[in-house]
Each structure stands twice: as C-alpha cells, then as structure tokens.
PDB file of N, CA and C in Angstrom:
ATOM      1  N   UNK A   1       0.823  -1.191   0.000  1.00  0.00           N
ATOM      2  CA  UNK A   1       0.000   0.000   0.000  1.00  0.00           C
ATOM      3  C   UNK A   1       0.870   1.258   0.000  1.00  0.00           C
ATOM      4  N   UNK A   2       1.801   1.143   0.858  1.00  0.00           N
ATOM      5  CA  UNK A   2       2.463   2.647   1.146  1.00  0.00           C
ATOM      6  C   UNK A   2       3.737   2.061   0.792  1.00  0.00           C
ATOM      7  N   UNK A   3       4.742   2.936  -0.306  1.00  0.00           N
ATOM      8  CA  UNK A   3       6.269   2.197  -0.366  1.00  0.00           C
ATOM      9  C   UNK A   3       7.316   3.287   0.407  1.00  0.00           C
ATOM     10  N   UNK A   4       8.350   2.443   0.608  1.00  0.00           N
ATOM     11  CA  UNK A   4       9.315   2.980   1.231  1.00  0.00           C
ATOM     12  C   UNK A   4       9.260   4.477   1.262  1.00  0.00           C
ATOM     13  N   UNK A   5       9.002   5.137   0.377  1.00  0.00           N
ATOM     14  CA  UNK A   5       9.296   6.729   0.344  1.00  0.00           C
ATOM     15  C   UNK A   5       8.463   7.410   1.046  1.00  0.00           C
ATOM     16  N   UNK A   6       7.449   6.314   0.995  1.00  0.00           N
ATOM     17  CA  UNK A   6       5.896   7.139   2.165  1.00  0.00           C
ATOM     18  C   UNK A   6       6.438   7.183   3.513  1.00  0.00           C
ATOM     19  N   UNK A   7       7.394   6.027   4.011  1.00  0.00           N
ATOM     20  CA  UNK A   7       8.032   5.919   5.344  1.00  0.00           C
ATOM     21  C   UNK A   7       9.237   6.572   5.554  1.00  0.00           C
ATOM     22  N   UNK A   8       9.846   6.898   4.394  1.00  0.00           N
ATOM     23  CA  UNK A   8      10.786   7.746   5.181  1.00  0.00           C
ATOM     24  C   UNK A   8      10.970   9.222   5.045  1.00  0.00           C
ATOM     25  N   UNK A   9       9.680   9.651   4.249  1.00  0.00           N
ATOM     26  CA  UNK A   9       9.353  10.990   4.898  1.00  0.00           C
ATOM     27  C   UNK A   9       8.663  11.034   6.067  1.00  0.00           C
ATOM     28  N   UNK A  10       7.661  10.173   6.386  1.00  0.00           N
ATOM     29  CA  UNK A  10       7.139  10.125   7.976  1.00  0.00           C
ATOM     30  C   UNK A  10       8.962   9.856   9.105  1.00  0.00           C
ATOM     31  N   UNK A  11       9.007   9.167   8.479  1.00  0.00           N
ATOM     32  CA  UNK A  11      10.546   8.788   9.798  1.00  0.00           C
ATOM     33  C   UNK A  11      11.307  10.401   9.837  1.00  0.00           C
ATOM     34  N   UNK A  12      11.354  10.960   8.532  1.00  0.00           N
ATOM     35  CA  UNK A  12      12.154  12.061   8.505  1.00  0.00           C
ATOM     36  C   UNK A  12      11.322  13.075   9.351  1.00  0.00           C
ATOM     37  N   UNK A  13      10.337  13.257   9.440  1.00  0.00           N
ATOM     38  CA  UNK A  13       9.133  14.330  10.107  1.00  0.00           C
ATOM     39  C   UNK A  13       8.917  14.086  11.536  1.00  0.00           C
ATOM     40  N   UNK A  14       9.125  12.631  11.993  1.00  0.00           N
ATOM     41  CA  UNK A  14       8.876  12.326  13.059  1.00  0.00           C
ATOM     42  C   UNK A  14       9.682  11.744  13.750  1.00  0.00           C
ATOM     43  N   UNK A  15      10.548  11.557  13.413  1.00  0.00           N
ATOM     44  CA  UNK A  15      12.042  10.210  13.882  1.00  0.00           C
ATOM     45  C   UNK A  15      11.082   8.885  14.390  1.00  0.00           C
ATOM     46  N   UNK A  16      10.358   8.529  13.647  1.00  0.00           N
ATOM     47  CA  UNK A  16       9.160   6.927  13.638  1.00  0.00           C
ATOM     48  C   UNK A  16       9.811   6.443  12.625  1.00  0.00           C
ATOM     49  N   UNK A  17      10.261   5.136  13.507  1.00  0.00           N
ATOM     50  CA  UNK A  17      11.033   4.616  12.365  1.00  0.00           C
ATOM     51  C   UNK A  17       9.641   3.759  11.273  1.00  0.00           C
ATOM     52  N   UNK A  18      10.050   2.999  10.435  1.00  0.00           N
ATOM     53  CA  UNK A  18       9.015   2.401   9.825  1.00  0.00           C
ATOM     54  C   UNK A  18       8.481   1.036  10.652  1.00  0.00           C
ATOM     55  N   UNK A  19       9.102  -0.073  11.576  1.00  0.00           N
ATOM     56  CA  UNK A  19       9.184  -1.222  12.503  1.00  0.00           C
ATOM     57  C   UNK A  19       7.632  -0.562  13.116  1.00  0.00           C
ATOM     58  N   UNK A  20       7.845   0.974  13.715  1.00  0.00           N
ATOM     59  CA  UNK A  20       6.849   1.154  14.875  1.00  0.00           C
ATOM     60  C   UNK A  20       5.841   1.442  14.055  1.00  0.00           C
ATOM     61  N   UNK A  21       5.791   2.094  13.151  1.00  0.00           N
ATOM     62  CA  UNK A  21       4.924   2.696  12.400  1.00  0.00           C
ATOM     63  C   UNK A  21       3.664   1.759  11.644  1.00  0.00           C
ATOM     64  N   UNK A  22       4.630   0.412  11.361  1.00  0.00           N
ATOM     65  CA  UNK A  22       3.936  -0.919  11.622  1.00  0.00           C
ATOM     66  C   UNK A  22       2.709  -1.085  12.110  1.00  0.00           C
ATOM     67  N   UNK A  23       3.749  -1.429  13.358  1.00  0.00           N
ATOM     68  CA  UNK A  23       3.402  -1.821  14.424  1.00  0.00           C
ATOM     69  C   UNK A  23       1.887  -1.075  15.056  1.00  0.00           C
ATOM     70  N   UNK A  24       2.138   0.141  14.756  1.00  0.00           N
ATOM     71  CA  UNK A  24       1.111   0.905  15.531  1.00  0.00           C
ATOM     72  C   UNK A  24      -0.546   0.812  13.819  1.00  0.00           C
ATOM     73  N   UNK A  25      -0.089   0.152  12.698  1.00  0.00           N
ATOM     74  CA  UNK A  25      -0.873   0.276  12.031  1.00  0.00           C
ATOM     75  C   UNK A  25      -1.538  -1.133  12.363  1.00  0.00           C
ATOM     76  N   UNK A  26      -0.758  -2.052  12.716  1.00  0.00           N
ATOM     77  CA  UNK A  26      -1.276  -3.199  12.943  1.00  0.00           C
ATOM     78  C   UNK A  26      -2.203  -3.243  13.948  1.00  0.00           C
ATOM     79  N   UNK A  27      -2.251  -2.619  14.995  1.00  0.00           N
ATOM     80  CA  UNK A  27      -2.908  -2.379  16.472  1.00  0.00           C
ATOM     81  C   UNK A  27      -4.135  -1.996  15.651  1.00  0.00           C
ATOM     82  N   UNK A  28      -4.061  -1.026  14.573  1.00  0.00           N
ATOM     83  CA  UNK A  28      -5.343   0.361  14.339  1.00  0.00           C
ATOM     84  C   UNK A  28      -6.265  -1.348  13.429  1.00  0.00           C
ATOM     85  N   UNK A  29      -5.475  -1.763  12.677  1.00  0.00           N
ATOM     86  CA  UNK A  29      -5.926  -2.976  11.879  1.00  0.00           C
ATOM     87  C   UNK A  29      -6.966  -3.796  12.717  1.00  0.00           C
ATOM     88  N   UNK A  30      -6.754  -4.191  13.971  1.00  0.00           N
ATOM     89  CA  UNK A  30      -7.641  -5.123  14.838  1.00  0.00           C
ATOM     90  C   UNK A  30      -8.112  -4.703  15.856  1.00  0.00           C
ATOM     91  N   UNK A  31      -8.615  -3.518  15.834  1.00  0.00           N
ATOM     92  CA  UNK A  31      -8.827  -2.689  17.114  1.00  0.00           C
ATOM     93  C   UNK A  31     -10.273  -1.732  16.500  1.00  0.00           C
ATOM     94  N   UNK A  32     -11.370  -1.731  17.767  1.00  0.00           N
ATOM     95  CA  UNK A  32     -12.924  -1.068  16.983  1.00  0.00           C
ATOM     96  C   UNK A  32     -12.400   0.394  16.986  1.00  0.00           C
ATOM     97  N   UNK A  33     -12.376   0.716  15.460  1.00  0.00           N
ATOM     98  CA  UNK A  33     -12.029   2.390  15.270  1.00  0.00           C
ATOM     99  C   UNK A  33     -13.247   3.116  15.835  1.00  0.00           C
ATOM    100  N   UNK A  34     -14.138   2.290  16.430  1.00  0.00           N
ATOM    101  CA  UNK A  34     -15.342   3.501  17.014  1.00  0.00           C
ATOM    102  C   UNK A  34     -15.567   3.651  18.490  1.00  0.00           C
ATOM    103  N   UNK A  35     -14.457   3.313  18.765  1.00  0.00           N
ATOM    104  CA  UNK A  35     -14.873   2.913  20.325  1.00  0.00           C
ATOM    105  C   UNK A  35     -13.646   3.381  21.139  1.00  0.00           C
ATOM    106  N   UNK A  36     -14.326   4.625  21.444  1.00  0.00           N
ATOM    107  CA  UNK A  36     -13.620   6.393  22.128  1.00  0.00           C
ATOM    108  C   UNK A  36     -12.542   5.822  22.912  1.00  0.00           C
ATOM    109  N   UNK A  37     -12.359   4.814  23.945  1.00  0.00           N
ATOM    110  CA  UNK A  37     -11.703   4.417  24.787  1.00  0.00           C
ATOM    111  C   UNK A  37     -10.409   4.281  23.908  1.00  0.00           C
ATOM    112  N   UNK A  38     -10.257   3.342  23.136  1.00  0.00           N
ATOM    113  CA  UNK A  38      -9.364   2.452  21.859  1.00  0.00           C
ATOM    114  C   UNK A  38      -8.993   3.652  21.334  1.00  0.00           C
ATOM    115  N   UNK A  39      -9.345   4.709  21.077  1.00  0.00           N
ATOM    116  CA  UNK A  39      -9.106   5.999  20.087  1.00  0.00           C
ATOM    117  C   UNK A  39      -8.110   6.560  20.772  1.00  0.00           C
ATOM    118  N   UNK A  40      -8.680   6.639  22.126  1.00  0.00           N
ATOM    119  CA  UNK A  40      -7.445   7.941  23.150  1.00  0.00           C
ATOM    120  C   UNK A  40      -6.644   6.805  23.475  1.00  0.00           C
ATOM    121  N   UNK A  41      -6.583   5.722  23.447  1.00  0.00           N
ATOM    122  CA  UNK A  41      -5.384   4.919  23.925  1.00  0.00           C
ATOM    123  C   UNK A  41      -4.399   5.051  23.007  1.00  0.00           C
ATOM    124  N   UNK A  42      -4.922   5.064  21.581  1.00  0.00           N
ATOM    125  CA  UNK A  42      -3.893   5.004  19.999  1.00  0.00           C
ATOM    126  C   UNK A  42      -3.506   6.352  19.753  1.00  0.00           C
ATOM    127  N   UNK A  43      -4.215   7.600  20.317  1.00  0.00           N
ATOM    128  CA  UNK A  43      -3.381   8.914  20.379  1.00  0.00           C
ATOM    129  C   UNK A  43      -2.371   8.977  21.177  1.00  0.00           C
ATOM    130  N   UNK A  44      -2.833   8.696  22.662  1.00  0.00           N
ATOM    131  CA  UNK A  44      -1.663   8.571  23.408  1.00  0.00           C
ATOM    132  C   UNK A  44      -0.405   8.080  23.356  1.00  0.00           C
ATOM    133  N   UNK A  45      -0.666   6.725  22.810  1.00  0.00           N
ATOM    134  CA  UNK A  45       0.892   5.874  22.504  1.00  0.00           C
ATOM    135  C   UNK A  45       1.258   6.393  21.246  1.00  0.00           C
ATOM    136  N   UNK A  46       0.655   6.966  20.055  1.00  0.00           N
ATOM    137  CA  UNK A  46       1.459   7.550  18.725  1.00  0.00           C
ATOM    138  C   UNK A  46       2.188   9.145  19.654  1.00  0.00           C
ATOM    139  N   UNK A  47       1.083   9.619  20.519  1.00  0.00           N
ATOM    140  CA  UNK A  47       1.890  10.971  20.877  1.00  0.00           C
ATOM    141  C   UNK A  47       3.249  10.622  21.536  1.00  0.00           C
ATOM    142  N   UNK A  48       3.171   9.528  22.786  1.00  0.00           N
ATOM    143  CA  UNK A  48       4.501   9.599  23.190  1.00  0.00           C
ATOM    144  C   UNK A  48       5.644   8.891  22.017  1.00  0.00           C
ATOM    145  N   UNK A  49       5.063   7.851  20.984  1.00  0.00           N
ATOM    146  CA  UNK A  49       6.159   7.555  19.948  1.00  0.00           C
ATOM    147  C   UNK A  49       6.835   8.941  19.150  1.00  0.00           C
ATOM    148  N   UNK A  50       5.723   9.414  18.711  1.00  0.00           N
ATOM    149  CA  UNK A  50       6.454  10.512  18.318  1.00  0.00           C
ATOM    150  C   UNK A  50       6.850  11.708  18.939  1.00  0.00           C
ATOM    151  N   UNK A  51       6.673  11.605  20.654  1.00  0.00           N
ATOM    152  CA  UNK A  51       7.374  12.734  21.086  1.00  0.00           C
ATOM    153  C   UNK A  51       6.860  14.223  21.015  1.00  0.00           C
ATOM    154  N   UNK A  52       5.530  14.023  20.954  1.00  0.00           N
ATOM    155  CA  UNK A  52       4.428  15.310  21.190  1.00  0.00           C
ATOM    156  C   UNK A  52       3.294  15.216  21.956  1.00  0.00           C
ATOM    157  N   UNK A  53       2.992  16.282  22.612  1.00  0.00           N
ATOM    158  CA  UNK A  53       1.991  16.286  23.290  1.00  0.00           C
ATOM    159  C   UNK A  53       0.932  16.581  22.267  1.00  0.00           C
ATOM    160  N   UNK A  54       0.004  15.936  22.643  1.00  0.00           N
ATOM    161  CA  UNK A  54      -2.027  16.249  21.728  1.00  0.00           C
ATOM    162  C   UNK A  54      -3.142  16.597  23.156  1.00  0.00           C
ATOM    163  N   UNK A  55      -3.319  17.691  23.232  1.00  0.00           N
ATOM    164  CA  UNK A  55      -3.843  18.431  23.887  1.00  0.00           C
ATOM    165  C   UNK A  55      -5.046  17.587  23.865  1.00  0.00           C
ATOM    166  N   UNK A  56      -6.225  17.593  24.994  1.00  0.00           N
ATOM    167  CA  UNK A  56      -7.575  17.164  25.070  1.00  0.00           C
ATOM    168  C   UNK A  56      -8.472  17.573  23.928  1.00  0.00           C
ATOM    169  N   UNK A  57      -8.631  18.751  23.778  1.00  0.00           N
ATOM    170  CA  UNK A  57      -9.077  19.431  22.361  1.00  0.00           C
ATOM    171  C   UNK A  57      -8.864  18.493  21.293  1.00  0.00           C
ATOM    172  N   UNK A  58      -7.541  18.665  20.993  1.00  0.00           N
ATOM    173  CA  UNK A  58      -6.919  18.127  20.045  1.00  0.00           C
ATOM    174  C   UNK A  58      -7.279  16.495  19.146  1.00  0.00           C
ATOM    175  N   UNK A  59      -7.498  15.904  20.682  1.00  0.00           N
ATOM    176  CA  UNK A  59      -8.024  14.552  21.054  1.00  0.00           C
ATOM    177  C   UNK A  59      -9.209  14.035  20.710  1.00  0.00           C
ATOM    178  N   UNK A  60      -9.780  14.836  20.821  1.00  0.00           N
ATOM    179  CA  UNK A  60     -11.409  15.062  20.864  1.00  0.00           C
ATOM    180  C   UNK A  60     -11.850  15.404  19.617  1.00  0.00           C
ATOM    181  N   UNK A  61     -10.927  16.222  18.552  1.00  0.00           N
ATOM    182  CA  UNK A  61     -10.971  17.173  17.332  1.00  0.00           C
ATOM    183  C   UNK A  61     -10.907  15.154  16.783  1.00  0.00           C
ATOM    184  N   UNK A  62      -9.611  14.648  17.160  1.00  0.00           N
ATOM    185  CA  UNK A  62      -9.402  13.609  16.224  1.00  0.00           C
ATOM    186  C   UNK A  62     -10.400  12.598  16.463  1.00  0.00           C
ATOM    187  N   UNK A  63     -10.746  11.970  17.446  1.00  0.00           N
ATOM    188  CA  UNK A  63     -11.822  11.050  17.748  1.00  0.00           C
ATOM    189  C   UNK A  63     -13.412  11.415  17.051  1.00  0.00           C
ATOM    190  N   UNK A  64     -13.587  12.722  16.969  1.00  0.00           N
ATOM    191  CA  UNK A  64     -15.233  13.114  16.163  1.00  0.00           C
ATOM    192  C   UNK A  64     -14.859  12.538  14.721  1.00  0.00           C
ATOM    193  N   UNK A  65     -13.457  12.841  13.721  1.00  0.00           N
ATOM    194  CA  UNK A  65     -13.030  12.631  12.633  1.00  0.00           C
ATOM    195  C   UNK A  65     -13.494  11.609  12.740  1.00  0.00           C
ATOM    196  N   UNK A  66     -12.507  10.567  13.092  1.00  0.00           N
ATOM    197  CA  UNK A  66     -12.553   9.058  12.692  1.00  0.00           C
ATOM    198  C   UNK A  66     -13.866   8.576  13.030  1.00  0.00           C
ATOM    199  N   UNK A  67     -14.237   9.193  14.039  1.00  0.00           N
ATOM    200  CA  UNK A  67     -15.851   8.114  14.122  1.00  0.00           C
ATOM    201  C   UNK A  67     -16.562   8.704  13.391  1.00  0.00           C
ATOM    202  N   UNK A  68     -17.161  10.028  12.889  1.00  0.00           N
ATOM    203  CA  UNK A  68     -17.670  10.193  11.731  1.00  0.00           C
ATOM    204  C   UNK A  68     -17.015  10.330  10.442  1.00  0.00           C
ATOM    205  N   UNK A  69     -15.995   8.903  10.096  1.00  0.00           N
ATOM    206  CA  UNK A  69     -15.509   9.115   9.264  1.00  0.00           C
ATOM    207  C   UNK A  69     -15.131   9.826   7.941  1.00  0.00           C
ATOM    208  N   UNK A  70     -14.401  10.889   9.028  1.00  0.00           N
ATOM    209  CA  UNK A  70     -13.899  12.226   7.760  1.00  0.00           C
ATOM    210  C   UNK A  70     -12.490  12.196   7.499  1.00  0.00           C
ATOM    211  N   UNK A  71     -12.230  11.492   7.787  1.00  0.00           N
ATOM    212  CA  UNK A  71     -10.805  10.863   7.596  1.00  0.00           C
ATOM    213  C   UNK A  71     -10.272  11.491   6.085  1.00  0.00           C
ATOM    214  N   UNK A  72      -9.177  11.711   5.529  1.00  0.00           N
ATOM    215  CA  UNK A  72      -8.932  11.883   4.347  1.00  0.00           C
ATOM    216  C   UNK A  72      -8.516  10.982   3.397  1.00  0.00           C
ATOM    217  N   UNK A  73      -9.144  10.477   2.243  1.00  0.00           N
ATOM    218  CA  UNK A  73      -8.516   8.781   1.364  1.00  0.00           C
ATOM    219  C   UNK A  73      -7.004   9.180   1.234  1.00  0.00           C
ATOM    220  N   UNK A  74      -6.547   9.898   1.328  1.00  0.00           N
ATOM    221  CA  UNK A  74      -5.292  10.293   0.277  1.00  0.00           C
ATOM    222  C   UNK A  74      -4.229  10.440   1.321  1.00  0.00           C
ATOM    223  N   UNK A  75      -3.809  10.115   2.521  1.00  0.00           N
ATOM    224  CA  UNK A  75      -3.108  10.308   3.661  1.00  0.00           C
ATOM    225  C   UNK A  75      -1.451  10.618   2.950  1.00  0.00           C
ATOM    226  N   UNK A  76      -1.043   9.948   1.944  1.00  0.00           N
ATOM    227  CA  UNK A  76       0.056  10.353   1.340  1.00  0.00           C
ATOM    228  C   UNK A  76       0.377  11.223   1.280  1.00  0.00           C
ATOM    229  N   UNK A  77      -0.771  12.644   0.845  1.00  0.00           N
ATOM    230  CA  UNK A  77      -0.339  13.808   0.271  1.00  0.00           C
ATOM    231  C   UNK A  77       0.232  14.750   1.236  1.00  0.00           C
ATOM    232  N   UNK A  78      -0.890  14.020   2.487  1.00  0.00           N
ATOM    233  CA  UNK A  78      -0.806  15.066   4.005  1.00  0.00           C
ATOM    234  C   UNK A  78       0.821  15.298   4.277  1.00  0.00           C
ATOM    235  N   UNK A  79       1.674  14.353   4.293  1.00  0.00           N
ATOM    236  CA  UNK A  79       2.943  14.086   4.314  1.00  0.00           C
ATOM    237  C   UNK A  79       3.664  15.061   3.837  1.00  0.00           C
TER     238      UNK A  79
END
C-alpha cells in the first residue's frame, strides 16, 4: 500500500522509524475504530512515539473525525 518513500518521509518528520509505524498500524488494523476508549489509547501511545503532546481538544478534534468518518482517502499527500 504505502512504499518505502511514504516511510521515510514520515521517519524524517517524526524520527518513527518504519518497525513502529507498523506496528502501531497493525494495532489500528484489529482494534474497533469507534470505540472512544481504543481511540485515546492510539493517540496517546502515537503521541509519546512521536514525542508530542495532543492536547484534550486536540483529542477530541481527532476522535469526532474518525468516528464520523472524515478521515482523508489520500493520507500520502498530508505528508
């Protein structure tokens, strides 16, 4: 789906290497994207992987997205 170049501009933006980046897609893979609890758990652990804080707001901004899936198809470009 995503080739190497998609990962190492994320690694370059975030110092995430591609292993975690995985890793943390694999979690999102088997895990209910609608279920608020599961949401702030997968912000939390991407915030401390990548070494930023996501404000409650912030949190809350992302959890309305994904559960009323407004998500963007094109996540590449965001990059």
């Amino acid at each position: 789906m995503f080739g190497d170049s998609f990962f190492n501009k994320v690694e370059k933006k975030t110092n995430v290497n591609k292993d975690t980046i995985l890793s943390i897609a694999s979690k999102v893979q088997n895990s209910n994207m609608k279920d608020e609890k599961v949401l702030r758990d997968l912000i939390k652990e991407i915030s401390l992987v990548a070494g930023r804080e996501v404000s409650e707001e912030k949190t809350n901004k992302i959890i309305e997205t994904i559960i009323n899936d407004k998500i963007p198809k094109d996540l590449d470009k965001m990059i």
